[in-house]
PDB file of N, CA and C in Angstrom:
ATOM      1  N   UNK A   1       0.839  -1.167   0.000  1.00  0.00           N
ATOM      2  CA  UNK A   1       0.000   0.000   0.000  1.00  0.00           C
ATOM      3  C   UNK A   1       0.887   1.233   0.000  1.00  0.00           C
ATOM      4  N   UNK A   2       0.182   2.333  -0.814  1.00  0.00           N
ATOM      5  CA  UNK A   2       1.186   3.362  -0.659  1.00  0.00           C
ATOM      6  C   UNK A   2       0.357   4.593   0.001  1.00  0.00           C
ATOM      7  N   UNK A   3       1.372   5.266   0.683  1.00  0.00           N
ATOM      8  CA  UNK A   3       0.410   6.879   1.158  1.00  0.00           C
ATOM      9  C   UNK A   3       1.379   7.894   0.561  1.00  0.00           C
ATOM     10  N   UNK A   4       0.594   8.467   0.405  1.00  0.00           N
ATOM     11  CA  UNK A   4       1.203  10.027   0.000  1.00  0.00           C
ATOM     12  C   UNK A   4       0.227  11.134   1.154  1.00  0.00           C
ATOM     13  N   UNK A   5       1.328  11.437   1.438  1.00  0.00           N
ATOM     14  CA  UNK A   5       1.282  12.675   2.759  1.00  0.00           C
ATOM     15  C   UNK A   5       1.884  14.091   1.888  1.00  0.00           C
ATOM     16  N   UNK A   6       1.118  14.792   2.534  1.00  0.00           N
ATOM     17  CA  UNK A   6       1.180  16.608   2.832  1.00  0.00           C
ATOM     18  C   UNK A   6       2.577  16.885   3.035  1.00  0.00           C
ATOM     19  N   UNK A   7       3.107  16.894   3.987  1.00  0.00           N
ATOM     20  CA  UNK A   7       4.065  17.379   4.805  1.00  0.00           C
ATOM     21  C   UNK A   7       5.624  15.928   4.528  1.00  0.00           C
ATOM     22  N   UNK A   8       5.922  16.121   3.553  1.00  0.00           N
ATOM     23  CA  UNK A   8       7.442  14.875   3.376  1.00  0.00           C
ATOM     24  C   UNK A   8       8.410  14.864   4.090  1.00  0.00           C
ATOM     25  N   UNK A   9       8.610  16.477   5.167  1.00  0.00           N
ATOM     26  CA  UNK A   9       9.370  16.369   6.112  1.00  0.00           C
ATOM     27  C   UNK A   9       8.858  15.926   7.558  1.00  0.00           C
ATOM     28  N   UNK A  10       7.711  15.135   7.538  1.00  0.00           N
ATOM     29  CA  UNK A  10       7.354  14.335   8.361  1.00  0.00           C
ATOM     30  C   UNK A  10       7.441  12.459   8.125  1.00  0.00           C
ATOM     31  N   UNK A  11       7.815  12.320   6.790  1.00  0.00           N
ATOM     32  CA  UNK A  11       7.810  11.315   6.488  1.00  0.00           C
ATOM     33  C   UNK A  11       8.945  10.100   7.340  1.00  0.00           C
ATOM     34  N   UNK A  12      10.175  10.837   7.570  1.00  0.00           N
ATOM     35  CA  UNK A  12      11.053   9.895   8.411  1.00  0.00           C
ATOM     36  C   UNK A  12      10.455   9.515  10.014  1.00  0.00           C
ATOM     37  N   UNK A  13       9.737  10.436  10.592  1.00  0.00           N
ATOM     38  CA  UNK A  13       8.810  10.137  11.907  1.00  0.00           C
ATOM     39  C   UNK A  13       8.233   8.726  11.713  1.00  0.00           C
ATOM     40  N   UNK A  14       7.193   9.489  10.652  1.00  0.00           N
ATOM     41  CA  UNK A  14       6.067   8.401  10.059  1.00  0.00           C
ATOM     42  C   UNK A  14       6.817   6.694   9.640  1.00  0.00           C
ATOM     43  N   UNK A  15       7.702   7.051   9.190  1.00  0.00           N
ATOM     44  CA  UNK A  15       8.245   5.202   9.104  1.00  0.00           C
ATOM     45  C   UNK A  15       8.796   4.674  10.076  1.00  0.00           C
ATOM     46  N   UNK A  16       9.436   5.640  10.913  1.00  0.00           N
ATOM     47  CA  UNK A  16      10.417   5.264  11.880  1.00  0.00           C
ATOM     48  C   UNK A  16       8.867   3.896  12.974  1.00  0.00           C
ATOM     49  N   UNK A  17       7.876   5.576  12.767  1.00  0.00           N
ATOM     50  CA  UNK A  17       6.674   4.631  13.508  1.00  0.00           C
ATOM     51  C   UNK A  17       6.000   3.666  13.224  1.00  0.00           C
ATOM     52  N   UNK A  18       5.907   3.116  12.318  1.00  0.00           N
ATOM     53  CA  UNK A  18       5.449   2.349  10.956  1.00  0.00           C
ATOM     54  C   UNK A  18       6.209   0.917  11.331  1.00  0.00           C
ATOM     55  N   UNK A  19       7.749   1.441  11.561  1.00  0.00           N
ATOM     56  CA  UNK A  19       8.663   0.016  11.725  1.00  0.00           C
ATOM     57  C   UNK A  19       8.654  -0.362  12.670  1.00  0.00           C
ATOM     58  N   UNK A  20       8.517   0.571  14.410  1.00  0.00           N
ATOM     59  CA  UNK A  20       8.069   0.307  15.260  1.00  0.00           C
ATOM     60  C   UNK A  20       6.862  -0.639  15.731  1.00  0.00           C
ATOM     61  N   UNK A  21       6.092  -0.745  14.362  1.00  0.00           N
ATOM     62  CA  UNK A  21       4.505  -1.227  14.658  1.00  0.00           C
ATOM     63  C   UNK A  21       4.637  -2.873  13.907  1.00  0.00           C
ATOM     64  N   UNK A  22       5.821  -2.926  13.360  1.00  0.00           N
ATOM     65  CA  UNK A  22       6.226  -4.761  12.723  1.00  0.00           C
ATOM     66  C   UNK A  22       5.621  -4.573  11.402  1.00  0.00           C
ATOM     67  N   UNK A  23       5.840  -2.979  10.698  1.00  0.00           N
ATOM     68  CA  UNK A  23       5.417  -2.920   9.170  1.00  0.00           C
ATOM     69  C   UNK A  23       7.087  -2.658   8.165  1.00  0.00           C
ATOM     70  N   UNK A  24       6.651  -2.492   7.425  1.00  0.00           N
ATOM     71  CA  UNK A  24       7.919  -2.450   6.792  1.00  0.00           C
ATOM     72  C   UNK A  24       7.413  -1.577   5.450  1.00  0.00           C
ATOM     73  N   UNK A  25       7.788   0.074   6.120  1.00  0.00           N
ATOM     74  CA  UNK A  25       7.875   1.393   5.628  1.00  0.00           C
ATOM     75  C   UNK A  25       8.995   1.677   5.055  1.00  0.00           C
ATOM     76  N   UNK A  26       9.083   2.353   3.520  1.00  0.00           N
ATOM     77  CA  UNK A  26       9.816   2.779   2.989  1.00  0.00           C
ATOM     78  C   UNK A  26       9.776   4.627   1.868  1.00  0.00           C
ATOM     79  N   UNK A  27      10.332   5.318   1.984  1.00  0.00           N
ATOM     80  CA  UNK A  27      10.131   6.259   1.889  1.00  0.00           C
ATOM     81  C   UNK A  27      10.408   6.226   0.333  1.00  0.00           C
ATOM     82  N   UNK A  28       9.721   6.147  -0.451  1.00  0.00           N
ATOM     83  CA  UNK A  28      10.088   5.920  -1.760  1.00  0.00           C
ATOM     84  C   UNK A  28       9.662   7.330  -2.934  1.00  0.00           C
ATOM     85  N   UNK A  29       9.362   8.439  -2.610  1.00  0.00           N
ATOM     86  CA  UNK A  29       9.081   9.845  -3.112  1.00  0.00           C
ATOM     87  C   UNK A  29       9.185  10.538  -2.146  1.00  0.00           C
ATOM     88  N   UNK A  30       9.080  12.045  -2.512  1.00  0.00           N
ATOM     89  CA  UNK A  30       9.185  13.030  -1.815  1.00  0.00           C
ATOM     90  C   UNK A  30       7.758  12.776  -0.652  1.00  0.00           C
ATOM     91  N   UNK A  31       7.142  12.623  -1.037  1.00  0.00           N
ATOM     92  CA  UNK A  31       5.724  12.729  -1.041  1.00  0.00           C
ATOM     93  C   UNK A  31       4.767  11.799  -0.703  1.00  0.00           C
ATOM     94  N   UNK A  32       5.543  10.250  -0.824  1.00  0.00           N
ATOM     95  CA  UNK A  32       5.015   8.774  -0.986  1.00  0.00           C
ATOM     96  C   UNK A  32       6.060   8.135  -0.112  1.00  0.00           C
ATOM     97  N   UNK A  33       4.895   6.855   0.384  1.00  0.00           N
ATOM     98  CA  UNK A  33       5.467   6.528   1.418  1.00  0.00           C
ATOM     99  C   UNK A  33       5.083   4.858   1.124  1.00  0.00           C
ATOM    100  N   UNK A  34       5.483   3.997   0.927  1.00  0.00           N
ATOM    101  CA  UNK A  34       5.148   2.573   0.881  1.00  0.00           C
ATOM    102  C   UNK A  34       5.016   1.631   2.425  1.00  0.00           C
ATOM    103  N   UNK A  35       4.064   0.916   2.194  1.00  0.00           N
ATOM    104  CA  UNK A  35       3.816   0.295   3.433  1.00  0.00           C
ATOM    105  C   UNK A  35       3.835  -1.131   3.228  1.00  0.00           C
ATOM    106  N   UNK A  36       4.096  -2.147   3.847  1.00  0.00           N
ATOM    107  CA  UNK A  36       3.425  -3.355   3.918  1.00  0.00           C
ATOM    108  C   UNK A  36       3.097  -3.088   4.959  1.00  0.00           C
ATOM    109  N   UNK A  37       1.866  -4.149   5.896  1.00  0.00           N
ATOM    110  CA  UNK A  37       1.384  -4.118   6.897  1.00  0.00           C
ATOM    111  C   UNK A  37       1.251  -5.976   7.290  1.00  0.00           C
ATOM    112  N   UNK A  38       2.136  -6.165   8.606  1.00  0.00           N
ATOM    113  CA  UNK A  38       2.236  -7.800   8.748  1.00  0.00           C
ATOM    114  C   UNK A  38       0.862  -8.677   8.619  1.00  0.00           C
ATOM    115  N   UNK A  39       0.083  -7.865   9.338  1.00  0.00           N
ATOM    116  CA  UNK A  39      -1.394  -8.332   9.433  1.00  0.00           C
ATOM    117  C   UNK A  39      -1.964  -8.803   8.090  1.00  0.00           C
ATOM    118  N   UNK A  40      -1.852  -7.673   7.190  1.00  0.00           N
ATOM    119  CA  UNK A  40      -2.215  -8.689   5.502  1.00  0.00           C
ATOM    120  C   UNK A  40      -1.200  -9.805   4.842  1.00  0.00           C
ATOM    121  N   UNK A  41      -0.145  -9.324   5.347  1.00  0.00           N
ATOM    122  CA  UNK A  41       0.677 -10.603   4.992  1.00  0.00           C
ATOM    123  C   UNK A  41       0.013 -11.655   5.082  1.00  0.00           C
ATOM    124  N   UNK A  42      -0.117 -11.710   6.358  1.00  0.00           N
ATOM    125  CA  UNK A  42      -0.994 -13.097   7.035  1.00  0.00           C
ATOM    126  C   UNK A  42      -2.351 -13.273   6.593  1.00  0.00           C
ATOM    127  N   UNK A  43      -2.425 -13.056   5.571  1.00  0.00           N
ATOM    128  CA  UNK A  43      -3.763 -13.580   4.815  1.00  0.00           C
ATOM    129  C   UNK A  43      -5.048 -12.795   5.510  1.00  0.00           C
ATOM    130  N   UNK A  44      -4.882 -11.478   5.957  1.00  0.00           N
ATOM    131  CA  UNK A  44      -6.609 -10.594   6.456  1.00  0.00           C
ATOM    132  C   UNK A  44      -6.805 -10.037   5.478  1.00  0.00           C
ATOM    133  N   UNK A  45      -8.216  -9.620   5.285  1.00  0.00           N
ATOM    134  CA  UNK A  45      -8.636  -8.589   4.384  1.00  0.00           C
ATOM    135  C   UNK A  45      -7.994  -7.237   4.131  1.00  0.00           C
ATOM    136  N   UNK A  46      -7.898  -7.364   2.848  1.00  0.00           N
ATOM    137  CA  UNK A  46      -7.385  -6.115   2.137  1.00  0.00           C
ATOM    138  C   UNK A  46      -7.892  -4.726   2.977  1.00  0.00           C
ATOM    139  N   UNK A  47      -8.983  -4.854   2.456  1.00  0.00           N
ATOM    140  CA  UNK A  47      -9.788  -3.762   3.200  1.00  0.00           C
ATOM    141  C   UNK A  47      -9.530  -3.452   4.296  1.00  0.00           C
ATOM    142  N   UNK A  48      -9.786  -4.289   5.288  1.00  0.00           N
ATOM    143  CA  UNK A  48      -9.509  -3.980   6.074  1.00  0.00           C
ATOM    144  C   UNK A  48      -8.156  -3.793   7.196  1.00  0.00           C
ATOM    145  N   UNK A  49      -7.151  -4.164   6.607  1.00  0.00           N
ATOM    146  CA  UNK A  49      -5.737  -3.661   6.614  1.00  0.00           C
ATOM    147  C   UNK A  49      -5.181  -2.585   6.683  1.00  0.00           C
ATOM    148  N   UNK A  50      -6.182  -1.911   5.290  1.00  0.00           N
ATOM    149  CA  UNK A  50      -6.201  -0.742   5.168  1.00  0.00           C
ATOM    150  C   UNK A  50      -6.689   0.336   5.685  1.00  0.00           C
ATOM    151  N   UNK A  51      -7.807  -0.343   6.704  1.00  0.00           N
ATOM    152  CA  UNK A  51      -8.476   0.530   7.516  1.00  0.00           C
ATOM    153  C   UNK A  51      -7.394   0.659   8.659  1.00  0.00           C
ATOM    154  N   UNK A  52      -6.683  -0.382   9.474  1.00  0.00           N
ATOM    155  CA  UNK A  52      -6.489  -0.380  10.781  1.00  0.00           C
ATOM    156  C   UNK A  52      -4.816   0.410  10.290  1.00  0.00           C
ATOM    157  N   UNK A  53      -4.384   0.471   8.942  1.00  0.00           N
ATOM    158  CA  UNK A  53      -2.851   1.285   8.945  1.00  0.00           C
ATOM    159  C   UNK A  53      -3.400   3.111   8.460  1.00  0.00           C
ATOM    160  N   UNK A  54      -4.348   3.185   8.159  1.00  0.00           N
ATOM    161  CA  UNK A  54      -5.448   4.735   8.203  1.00  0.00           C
ATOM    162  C   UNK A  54      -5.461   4.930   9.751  1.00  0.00           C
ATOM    163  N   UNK A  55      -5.944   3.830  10.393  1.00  0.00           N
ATOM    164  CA  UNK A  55      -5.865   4.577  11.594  1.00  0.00           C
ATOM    165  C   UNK A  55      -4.922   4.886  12.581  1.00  0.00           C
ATOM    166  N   UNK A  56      -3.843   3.591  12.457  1.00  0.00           N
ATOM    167  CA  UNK A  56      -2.629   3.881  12.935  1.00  0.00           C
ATOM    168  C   UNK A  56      -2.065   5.442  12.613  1.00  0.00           C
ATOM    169  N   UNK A  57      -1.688   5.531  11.281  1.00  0.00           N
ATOM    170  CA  UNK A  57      -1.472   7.015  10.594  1.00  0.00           C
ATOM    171  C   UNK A  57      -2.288   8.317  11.581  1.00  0.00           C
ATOM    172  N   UNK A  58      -3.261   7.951  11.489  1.00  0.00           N
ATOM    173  CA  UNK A  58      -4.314   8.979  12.064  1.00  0.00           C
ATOM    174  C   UNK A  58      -3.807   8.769  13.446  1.00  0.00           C
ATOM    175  N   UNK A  59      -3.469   8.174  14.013  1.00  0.00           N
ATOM    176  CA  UNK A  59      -3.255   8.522  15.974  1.00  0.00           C
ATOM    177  C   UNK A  59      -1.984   8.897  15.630  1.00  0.00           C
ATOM    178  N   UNK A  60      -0.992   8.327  14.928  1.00  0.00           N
ATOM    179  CA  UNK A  60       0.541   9.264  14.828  1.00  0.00           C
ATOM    180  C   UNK A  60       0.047  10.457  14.247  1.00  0.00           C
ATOM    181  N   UNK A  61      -0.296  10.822  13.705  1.00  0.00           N
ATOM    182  CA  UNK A  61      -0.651  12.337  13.232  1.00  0.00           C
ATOM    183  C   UNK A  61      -1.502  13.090  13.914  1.00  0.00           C
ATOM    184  N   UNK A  62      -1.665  12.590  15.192  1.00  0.00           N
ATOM    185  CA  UNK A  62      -2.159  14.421  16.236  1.00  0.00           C
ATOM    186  C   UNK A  62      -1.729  14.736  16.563  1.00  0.00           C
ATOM    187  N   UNK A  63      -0.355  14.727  16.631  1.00  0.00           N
ATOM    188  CA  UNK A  63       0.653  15.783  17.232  1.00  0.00           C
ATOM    189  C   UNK A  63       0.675  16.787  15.861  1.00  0.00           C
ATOM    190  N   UNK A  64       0.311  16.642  15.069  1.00  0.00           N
ATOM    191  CA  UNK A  64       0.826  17.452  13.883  1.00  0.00           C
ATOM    192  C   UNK A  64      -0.323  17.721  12.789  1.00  0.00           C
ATOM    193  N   UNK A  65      -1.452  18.327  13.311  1.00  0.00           N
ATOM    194  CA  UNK A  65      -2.396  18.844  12.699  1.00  0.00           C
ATOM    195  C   UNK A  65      -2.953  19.044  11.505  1.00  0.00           C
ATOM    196  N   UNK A  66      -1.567  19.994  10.906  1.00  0.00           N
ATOM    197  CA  UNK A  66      -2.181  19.915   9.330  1.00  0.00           C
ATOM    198  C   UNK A  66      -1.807  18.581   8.549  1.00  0.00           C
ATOM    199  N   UNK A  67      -1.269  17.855   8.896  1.00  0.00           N
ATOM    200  CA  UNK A  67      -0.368  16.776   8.210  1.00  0.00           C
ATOM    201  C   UNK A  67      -2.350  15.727   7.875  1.00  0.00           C
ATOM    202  N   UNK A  68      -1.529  15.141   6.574  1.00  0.00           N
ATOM    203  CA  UNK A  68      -2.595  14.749   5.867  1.00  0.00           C
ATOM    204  C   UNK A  68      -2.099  13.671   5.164  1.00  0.00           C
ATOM    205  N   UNK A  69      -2.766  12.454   5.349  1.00  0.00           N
ATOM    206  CA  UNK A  69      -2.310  10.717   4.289  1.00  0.00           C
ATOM    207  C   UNK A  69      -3.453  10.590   3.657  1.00  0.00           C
ATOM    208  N   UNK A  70      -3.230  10.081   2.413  1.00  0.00           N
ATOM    209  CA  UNK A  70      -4.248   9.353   1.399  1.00  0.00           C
ATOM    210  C   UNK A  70      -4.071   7.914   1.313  1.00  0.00           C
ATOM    211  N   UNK A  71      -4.249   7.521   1.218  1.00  0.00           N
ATOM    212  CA  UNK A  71      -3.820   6.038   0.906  1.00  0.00           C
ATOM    213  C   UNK A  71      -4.439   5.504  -0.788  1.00  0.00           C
ATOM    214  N   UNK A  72      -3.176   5.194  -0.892  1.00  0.00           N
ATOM    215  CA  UNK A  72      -3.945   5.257  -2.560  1.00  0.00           C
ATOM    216  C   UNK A  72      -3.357   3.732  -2.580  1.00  0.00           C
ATOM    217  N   UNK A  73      -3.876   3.135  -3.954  1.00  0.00           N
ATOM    218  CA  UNK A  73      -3.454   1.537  -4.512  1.00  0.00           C
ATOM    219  C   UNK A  73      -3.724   0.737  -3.276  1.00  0.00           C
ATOM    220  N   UNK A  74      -4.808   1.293  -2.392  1.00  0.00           N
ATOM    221  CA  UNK A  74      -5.284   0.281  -1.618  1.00  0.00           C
ATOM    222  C   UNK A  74      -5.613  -1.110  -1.810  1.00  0.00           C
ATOM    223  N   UNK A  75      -6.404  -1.116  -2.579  1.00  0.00           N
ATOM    224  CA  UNK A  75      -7.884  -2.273  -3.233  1.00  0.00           C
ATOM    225  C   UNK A  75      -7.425  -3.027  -4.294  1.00  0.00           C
TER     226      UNK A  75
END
């Protein structure tokens, strides 16, 4: 899965936290951010993978307000 975020000088936070969580984040654009997430590895729904690394994103990102992820090439 990939996100593309607002703010790219938040992006090294964002993986550092990402790798912390047993995902394996890579900063691959200014702008874009690649994810695997272990949980789909292991055979869970797409979908919903994608929901629970949206929300991860979303609790690391209240310290930092305007900061904004899309998650694109979800599905």
């Amino acid at each position: 899965m990939k996100l593309v975020i607002t703010q790219p000088e938040l992006a090294p936070g964002l993986v550092s936290a990402l790798t912390e969580a047993d995902c394996v984040a890579t900063h691959i654009e200014s702008d874009t951010i690649e994810v695997v997430v272990p949980w789909h590895v292991n055979g869970s729904n797409r979908a919903q993978a994608a929901t629970e690394l949206l929300f991860f994103v979303r609790a690391w990102a209240s310290s930092h307000p305007a900061f904004r992820a899309t998650l694109v090439d979800a599905l």
